[in-house]
Protein backbone atom coordinates (compact mmCIF):
# COMPACT_ATOMS: atom_id res chain seq x y z
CA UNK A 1 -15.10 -1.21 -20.65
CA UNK A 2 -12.66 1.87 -19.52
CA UNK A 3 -12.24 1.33 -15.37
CA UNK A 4 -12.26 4.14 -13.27
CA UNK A 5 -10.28 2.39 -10.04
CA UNK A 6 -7.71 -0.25 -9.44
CA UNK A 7 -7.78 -2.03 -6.28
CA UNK A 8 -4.71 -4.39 -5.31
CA UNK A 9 -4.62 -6.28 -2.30
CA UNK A 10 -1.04 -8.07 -1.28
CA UNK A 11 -1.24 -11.09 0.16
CA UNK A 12 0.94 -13.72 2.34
CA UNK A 13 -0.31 -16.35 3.98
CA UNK A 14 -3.50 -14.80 4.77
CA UNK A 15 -5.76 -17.64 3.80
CA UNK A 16 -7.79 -17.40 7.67
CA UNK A 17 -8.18 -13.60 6.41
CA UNK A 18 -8.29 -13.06 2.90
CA UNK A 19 -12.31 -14.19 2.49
CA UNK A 20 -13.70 -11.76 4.94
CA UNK A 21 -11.34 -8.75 3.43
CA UNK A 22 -12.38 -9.79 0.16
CA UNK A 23 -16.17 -9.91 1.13
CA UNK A 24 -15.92 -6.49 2.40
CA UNK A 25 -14.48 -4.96 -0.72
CA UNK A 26 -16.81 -6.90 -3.35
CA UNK A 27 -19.57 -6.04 -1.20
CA UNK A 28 -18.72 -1.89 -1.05
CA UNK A 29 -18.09 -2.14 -4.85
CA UNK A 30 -21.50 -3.96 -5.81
CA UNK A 31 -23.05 -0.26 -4.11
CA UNK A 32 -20.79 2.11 -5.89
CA UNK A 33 -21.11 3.86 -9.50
CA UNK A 34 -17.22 3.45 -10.02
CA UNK A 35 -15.77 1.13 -12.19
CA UNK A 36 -13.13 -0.79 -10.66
CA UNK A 37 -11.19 -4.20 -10.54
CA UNK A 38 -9.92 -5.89 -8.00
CA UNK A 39 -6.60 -7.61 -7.73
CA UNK A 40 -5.19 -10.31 -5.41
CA UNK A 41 -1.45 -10.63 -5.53
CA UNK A 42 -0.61 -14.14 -3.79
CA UNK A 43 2.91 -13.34 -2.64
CA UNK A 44 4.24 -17.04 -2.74
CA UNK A 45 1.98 -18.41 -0.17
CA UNK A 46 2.31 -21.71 0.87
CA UNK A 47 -1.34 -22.13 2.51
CA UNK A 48 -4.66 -21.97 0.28
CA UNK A 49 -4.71 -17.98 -0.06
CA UNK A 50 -4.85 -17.75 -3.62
CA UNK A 51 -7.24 -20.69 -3.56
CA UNK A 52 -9.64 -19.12 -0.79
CA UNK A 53 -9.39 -15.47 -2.93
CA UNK A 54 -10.19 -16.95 -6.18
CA UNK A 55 -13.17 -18.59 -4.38
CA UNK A 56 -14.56 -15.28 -2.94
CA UNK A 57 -14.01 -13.56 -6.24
CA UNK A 58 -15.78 -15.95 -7.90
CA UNK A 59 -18.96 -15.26 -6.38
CA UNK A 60 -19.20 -11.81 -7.36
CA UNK A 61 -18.77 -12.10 -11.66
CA UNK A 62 -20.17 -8.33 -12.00
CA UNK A 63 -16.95 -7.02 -10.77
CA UNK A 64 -13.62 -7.69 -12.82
CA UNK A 65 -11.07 -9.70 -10.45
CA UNK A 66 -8.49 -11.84 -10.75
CA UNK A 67 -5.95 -13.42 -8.33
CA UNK A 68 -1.90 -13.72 -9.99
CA UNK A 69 0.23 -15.71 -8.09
CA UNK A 70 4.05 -16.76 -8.10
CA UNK A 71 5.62 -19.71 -6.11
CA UNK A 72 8.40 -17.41 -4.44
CA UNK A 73 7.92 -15.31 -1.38
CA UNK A 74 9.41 -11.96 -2.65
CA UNK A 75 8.01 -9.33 -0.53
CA UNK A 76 4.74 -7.00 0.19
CA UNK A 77 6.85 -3.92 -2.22
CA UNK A 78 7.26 -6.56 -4.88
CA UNK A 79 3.44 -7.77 -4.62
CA UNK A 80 2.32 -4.57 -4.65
CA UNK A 81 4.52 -3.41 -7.40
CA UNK A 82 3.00 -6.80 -9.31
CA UNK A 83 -0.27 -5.30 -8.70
CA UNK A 84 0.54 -1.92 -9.79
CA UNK A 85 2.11 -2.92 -13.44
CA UNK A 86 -1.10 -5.40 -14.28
CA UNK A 87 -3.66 -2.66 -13.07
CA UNK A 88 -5.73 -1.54 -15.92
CA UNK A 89 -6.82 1.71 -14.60
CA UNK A 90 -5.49 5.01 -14.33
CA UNK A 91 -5.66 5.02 -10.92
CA UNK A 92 -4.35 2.71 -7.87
CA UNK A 93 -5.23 1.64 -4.41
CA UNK A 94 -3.26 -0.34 -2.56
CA UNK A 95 -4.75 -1.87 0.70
CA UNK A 96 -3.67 -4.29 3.42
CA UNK A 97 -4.70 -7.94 3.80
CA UNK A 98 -6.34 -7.28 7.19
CA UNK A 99 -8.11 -4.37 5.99
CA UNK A 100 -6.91 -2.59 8.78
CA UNK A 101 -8.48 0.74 7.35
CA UNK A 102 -11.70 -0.33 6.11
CA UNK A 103 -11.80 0.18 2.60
CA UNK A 104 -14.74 2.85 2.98
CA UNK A 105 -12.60 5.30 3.51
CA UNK A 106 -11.27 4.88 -0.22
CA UNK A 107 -12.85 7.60 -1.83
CA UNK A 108 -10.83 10.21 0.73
CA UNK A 109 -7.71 9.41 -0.89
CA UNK A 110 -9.40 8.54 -4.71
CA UNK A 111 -11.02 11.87 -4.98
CA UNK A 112 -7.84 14.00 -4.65
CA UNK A 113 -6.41 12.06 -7.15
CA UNK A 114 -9.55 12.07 -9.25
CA UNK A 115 -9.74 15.99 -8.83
CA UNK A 116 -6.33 15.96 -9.90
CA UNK A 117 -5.31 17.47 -6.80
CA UNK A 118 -2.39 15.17 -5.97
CA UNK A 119 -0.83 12.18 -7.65
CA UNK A 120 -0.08 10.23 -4.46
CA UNK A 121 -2.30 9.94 -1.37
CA UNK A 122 -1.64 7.79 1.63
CA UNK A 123 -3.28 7.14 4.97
CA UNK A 124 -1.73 8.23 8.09
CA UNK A 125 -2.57 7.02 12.01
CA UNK A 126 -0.65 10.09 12.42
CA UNK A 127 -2.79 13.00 11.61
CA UNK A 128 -5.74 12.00 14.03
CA UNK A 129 -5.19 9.35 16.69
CA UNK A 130 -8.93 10.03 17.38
CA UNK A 131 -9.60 7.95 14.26
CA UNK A 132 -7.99 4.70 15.61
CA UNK A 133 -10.58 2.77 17.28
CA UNK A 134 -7.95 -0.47 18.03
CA UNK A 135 -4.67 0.64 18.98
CA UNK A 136 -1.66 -1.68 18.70
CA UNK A 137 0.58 -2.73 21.78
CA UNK A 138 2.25 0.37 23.27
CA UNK A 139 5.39 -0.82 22.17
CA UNK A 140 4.58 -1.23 18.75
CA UNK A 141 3.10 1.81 19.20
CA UNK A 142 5.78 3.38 20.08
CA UNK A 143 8.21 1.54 17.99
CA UNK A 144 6.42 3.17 14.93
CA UNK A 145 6.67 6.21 15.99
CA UNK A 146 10.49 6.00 16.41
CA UNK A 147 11.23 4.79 12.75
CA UNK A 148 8.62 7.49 11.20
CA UNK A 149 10.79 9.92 13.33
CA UNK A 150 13.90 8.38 11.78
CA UNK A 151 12.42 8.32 8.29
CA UNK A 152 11.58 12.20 8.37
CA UNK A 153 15.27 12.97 9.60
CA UNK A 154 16.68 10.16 7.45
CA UNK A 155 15.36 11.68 4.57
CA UNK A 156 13.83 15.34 4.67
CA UNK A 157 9.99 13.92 4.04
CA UNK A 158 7.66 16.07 6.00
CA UNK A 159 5.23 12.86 6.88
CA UNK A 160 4.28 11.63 10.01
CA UNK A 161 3.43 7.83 9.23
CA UNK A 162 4.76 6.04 5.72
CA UNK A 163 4.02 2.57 6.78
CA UNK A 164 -0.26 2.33 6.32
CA UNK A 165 -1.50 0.27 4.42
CA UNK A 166 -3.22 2.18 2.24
CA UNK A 167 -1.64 4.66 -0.41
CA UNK A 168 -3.43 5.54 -3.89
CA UNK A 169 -1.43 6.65 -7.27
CA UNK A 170 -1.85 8.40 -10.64
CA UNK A 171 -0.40 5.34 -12.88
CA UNK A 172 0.32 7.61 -15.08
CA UNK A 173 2.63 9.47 -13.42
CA UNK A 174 3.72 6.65 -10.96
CA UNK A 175 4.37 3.82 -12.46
CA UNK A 176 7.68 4.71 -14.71
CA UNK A 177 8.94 5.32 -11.26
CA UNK A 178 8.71 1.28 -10.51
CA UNK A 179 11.57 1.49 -13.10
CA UNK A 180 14.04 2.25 -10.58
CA UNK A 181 13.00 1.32 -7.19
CA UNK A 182 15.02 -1.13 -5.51
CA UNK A 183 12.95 -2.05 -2.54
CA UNK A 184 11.14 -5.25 -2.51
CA UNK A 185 9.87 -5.49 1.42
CA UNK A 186 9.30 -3.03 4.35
CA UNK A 187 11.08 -0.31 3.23
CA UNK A 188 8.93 -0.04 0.38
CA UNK A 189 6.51 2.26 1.43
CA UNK A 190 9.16 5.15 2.16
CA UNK A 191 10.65 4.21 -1.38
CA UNK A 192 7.06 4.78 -2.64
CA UNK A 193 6.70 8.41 -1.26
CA UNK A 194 10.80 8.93 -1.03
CA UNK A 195 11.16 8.97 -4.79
CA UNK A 196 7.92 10.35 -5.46
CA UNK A 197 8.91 13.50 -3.80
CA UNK A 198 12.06 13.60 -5.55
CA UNK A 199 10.67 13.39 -9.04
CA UNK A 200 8.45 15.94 -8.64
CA UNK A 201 4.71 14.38 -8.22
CA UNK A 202 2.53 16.12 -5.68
CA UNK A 203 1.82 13.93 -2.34
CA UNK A 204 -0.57 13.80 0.23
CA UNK A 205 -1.15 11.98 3.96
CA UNK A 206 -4.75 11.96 4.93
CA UNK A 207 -6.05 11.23 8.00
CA UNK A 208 -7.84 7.84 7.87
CA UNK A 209 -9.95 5.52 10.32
CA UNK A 210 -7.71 2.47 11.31
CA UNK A 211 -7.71 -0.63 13.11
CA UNK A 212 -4.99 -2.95 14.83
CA UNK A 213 -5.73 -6.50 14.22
CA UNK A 214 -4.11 -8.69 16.87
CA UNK A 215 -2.62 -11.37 14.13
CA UNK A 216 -0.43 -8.86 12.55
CA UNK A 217 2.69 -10.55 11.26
CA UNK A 218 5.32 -7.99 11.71
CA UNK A 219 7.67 -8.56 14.62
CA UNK A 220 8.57 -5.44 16.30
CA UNK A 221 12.59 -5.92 17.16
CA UNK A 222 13.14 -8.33 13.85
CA UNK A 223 11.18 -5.95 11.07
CA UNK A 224 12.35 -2.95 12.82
CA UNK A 225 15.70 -3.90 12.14
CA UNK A 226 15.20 -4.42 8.10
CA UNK A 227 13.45 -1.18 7.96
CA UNK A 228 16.00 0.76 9.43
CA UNK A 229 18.61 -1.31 6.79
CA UNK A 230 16.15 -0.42 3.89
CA UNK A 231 15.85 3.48 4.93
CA UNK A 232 19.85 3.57 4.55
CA UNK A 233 19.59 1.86 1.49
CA UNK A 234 17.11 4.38 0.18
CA UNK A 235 19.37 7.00 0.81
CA UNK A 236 22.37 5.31 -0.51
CA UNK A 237 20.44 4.60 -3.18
CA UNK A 238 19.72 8.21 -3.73
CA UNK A 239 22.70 9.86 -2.76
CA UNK A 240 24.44 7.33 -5.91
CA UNK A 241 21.78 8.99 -8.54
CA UNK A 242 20.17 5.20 -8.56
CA UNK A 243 16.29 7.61 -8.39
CA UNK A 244 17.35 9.95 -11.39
CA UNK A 245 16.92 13.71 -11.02
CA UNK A 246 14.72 15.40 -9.54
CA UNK A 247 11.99 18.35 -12.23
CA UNK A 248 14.05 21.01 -10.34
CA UNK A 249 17.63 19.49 -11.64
């Protein structure tokens, strides 16, 4: 059977989480016409979340799923692009752990991509602040909106937020591009859209409906520093010819 959708879900240490996330999804997929798969990528855990995911998955046997799993922590960019090269469908969707935009709000960045509007859509807290029922702390908050600021001036992308959780791709188009990304961990998601841009494929931020969960694990001074690291490496990398040329080269 041909699928229609891919959905990958990275995960670290999110055995307290995982169930209900995964729940959710197998629950919104058991009511929709598309055919889709869903993958758990276990980023080197060292609680039960592979355990607790293959559990949930189990329980719904009408929807193709499967959990891989390796024993070293390498990074949300390396779990996703795990999840990316095993997907069998054409097209991708990448979501959080925490679900932080539910995953109803799929089919907003799908259909572009479906319509073949766009080859890369991503959500954006940006666009519509009206949209965010939970906020974070004001000075994550505000923290994000400093390195988004940096990332637009850092490297000439138009976009207001890079760092959702939730971004959908053309495989076909996207995923010879994993061949030379470097970027295994938060800088991935401006890697994603960074060389994206630069090799031509059409992108697009779309306002989506968003929610801060108080257990986030990213630390605001420590992760803010290895962002800022990875954005200069992305345009090291660039500047070095490391992406390739660009359709207009």
């Amino acid at each position: 059977m041909s699928l229609d959708l891919s959905i990958i879900i990275p995960a670290y240490n999110e055995e307290d989480r995982i169930g209900n996330s995964l729940s959710e999804i197998l629950k919104y997929l058991s009511n929709s016409d598309s055919r889709t798969e869903l993958i758990v990528v276990d980023d080197g855990s060292s609680d039960k979340t592979a355990a607790v995911a293959e559990e949930i998955c189990a329980g719904s046997p009408d929807i193709p799923s499967r959990v891989i799993r390796y024993e070293a922590n390498r990074g949300k960019g390396f779990a996703v692009k795990t999840g990316i090269l095993a997907a069998a469908a054409n097209i991708a969707l990448f979501s959080d752990a925490d679900l932080s935009t539910p995953i109803e709000e799929a089919e907003k960045l799908i259909a572009p991509i479906r319509n073949g509007e766009y080859d890369v859509t991503f959500g954006s807290r940006a666009l519509d602040r009206s949209l965010i029922g939970t906020h974070q702390p004001w000075r994550r908050e505000q923290g994000g909106k400093v390195f988004n600021l940096v990332v637009r001036l850092m490297t000439g992308m138009p976009f207001w937020d890079t760092q959702c959780g939730f971004k959908a791709f053309d495989l076909t188009k996207f995923r010879p591009l994993l061949d030379v990304m470097k970027i295994d961990r938060f800088g991935f998601d401006v890697e994603f859209l960074y060389v994206s841009k630069l090799r031509g494929l059409r992108l697009k931020e779309i306002a989506v409906r968003w929610n801060n969960d108080e257990r986030s694990k990213v630390s605001v001074i420590r992760d803010s520093v290895r962002m800022f690291d990875e954005v200069r490496q992305i345009r090291g990398n660039a500047k070095a010819g490391i992406y390739g040329k660009t359709d207009a080269d």
